[in-house]
N, C-alpha and C. Protein backbone atom coordinates (compact mmCIF):
# COMPACT_ATOMS: atom_id res chain seq x y z
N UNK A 1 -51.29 68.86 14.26
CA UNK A 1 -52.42 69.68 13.86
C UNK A 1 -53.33 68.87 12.94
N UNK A 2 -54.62 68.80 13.24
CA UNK A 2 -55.78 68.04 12.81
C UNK A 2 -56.09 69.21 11.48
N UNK A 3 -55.98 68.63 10.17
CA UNK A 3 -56.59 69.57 9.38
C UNK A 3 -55.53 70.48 8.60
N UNK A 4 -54.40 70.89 9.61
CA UNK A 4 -53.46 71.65 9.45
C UNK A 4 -54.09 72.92 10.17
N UNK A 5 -54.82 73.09 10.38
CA UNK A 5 -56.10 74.57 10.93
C UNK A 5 -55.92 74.43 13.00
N UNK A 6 -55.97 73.65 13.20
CA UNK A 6 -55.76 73.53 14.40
C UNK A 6 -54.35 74.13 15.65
N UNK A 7 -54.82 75.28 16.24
CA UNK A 7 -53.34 75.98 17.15
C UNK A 7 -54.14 76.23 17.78
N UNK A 8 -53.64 76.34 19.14
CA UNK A 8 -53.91 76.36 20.72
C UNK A 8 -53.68 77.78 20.76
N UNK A 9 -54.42 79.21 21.03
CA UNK A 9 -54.16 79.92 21.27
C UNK A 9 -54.06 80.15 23.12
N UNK A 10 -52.85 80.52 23.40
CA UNK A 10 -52.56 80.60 24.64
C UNK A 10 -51.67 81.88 25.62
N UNK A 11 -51.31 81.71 26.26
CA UNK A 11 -50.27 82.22 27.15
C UNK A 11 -50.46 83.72 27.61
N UNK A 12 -49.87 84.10 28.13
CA UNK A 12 -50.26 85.22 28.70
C UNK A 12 -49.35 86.58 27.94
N UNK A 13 -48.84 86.27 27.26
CA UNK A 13 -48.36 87.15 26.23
C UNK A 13 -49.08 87.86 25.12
N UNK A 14 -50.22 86.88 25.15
CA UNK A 14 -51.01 87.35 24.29
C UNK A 14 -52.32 88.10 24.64
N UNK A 15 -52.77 89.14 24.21
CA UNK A 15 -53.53 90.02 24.57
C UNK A 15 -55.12 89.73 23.76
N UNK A 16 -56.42 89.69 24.31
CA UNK A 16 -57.77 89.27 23.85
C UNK A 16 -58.40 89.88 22.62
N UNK A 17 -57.18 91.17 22.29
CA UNK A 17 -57.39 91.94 20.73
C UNK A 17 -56.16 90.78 19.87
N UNK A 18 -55.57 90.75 20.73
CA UNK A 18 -54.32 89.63 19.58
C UNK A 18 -54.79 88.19 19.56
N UNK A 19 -55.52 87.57 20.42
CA UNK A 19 -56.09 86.32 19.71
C UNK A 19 -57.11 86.65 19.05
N UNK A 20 -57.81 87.78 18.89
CA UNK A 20 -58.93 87.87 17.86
C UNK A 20 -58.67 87.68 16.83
N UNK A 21 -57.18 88.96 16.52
CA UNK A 21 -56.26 88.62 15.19
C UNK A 21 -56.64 87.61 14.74
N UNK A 22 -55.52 86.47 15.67
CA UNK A 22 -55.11 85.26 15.36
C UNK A 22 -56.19 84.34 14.92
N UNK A 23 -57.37 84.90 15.62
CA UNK A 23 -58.82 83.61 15.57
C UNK A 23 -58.99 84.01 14.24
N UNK A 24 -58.59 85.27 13.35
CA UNK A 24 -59.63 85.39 12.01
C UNK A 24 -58.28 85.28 11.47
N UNK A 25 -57.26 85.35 11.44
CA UNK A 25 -56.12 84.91 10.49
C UNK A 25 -56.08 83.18 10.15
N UNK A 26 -56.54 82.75 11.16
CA UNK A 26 -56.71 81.26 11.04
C UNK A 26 -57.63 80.66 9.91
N UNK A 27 -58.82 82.20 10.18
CA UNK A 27 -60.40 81.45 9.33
C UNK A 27 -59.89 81.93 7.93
N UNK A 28 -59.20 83.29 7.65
CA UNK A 28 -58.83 83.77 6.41
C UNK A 28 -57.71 82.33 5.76
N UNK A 29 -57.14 81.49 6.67
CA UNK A 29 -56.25 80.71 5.50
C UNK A 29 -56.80 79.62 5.14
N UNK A 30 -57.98 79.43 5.45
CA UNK A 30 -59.16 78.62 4.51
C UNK A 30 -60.06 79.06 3.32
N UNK A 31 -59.58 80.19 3.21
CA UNK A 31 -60.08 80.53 2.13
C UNK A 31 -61.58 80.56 1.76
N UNK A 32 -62.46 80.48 3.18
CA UNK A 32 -63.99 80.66 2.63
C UNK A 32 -64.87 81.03 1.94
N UNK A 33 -65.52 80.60 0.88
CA UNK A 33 -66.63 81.46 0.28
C UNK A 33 -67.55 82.22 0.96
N UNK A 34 -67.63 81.63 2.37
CA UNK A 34 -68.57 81.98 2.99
C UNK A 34 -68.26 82.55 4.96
N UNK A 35 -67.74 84.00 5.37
CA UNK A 35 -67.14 83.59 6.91
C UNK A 35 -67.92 83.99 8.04
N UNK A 36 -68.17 83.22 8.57
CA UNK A 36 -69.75 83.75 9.57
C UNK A 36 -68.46 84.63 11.07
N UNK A 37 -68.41 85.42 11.45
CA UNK A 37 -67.45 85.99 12.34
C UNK A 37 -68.51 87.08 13.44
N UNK A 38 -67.99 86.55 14.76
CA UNK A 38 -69.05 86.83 15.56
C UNK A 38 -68.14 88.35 16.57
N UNK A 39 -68.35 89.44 16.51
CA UNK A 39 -68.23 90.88 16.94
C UNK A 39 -66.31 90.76 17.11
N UNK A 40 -66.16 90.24 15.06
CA UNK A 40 -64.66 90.77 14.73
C UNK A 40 -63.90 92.14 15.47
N UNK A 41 -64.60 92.66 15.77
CA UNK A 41 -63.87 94.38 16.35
C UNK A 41 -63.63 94.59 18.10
N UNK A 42 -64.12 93.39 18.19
CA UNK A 42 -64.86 93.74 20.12
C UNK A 42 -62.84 93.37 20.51
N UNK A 43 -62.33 94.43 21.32
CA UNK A 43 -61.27 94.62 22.52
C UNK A 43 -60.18 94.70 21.41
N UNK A 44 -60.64 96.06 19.79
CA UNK A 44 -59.90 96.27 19.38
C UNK A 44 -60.14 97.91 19.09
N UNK A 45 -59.30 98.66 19.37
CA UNK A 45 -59.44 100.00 18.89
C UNK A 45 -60.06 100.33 17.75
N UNK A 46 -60.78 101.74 17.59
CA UNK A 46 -60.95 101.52 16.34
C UNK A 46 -60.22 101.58 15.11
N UNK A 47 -59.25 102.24 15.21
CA UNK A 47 -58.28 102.15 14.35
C UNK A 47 -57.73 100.48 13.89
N UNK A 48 -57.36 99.79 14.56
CA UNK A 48 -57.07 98.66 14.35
C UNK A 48 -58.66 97.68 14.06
N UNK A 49 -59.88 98.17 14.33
CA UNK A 49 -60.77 97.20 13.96
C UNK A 49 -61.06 97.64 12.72
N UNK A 50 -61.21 98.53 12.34
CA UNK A 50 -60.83 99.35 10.63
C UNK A 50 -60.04 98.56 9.57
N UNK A 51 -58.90 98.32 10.33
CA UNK A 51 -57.75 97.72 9.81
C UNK A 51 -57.92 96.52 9.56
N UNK A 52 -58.69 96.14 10.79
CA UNK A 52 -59.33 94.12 10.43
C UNK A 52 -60.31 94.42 9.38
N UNK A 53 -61.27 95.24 9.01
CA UNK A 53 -62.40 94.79 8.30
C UNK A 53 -61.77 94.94 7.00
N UNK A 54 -61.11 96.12 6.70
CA UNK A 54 -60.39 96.41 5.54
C UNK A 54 -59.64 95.16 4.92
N UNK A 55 -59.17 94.42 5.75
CA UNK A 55 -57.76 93.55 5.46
C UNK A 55 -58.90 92.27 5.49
N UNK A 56 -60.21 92.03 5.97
CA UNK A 56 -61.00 90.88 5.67
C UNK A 56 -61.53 91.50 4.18
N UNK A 57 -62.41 92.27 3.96
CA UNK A 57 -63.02 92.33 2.53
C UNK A 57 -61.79 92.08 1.21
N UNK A 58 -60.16 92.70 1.78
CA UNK A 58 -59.27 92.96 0.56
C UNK A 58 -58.81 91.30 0.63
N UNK A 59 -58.81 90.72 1.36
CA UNK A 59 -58.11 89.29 1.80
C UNK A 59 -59.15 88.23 0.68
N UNK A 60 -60.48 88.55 0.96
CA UNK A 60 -62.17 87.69 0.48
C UNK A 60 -62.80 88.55 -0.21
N UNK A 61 -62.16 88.82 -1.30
CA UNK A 61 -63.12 90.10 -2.09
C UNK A 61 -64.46 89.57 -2.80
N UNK A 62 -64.27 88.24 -2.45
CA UNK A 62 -66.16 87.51 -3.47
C UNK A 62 -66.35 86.80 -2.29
N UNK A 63 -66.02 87.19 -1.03
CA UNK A 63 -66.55 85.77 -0.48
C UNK A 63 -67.96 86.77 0.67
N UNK A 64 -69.01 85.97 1.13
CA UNK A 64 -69.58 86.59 1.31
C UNK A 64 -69.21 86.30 3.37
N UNK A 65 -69.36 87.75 3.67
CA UNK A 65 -68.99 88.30 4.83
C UNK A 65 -69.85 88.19 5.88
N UNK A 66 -70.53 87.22 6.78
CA UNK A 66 -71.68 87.49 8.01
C UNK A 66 -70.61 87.79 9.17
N UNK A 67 -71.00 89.58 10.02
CA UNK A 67 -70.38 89.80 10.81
C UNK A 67 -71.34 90.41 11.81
N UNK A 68 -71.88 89.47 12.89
CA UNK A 68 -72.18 90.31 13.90
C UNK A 68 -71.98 91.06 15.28
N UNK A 69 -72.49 91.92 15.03
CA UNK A 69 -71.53 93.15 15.74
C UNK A 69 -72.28 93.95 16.33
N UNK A 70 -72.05 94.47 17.49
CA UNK A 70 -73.20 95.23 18.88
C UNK A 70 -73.13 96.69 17.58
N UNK A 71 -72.12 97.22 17.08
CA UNK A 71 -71.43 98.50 16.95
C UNK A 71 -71.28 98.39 15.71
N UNK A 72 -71.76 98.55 14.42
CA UNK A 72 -70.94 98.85 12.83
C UNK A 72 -70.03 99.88 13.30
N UNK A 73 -68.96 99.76 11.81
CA UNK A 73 -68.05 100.74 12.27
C UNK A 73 -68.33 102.16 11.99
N UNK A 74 -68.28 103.19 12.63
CA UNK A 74 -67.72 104.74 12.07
C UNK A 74 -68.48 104.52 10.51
N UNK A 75 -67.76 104.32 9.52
CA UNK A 75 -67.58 104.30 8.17
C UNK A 75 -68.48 103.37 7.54
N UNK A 76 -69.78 103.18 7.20
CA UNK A 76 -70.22 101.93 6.71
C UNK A 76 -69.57 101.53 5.80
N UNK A 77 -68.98 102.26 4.74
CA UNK A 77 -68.70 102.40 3.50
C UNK A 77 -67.01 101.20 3.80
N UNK A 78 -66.74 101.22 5.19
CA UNK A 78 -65.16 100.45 4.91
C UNK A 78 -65.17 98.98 4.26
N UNK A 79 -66.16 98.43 4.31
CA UNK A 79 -66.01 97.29 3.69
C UNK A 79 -66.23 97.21 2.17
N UNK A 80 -66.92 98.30 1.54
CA UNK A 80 -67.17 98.44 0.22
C UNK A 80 -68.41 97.51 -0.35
N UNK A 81 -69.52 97.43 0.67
CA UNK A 81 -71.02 96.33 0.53
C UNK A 81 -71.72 96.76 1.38
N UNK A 82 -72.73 96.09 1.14
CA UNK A 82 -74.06 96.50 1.49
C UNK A 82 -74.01 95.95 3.06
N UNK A 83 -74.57 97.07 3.96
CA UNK A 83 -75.13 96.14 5.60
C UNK A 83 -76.63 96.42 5.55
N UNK A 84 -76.36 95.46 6.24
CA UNK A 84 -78.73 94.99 6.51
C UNK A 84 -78.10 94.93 8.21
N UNK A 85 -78.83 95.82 8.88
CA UNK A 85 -79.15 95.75 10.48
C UNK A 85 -80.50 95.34 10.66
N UNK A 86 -79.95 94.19 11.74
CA UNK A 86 -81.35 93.06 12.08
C UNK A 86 -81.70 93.67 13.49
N UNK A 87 -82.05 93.64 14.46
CA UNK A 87 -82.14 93.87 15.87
C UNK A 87 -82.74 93.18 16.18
N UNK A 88 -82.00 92.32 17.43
CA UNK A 88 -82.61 91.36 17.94
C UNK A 88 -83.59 92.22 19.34
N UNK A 89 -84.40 92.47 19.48
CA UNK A 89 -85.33 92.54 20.95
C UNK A 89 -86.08 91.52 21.71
């Protein structure tokens, strides 16, 4: 592993909501000030994409969060900060 950050997500065991997991568990053990994360929630229930945003803000409580996303969640309030909606046309 280059970095120590580097794993092959693979196989067919794994499901396209479980490498999402895995893709932001990877970025969370770098510890970013800063995590640009591109539609964190997409081929996850909502219950479990709840669960990701919750467990990103409590994980990076100063770090600043860019998440774009077709869909905010239900709750604006789950991350506990401010959203600015851009729309691209």
């Amino acid at each position: 592993m280059r970095n120590g950050r580097q794993i092959e997500v693979g196989g067919r065991n794994v499901s396209g909501g479980g490498r999402r997991r895995l893709y932001i568990a990877r970025a969370l053990a770098t510890n970013p000030a800063v995590l640009l994360i591109d539609e964190p929630t997409k081929g996850l229930d909502a219950g479990t994409g709840n669960h990701v945003l919750m467990a990103l803000r409590r994980r990076l409580p100063d770090a600043v969060l860019v998440l774009a996303m077709h869909a905010p969640p239900a709750d604006p309030d789950i991350l506990g900060c401010a959203w600015s909606t851009v729309s691209l046309d």
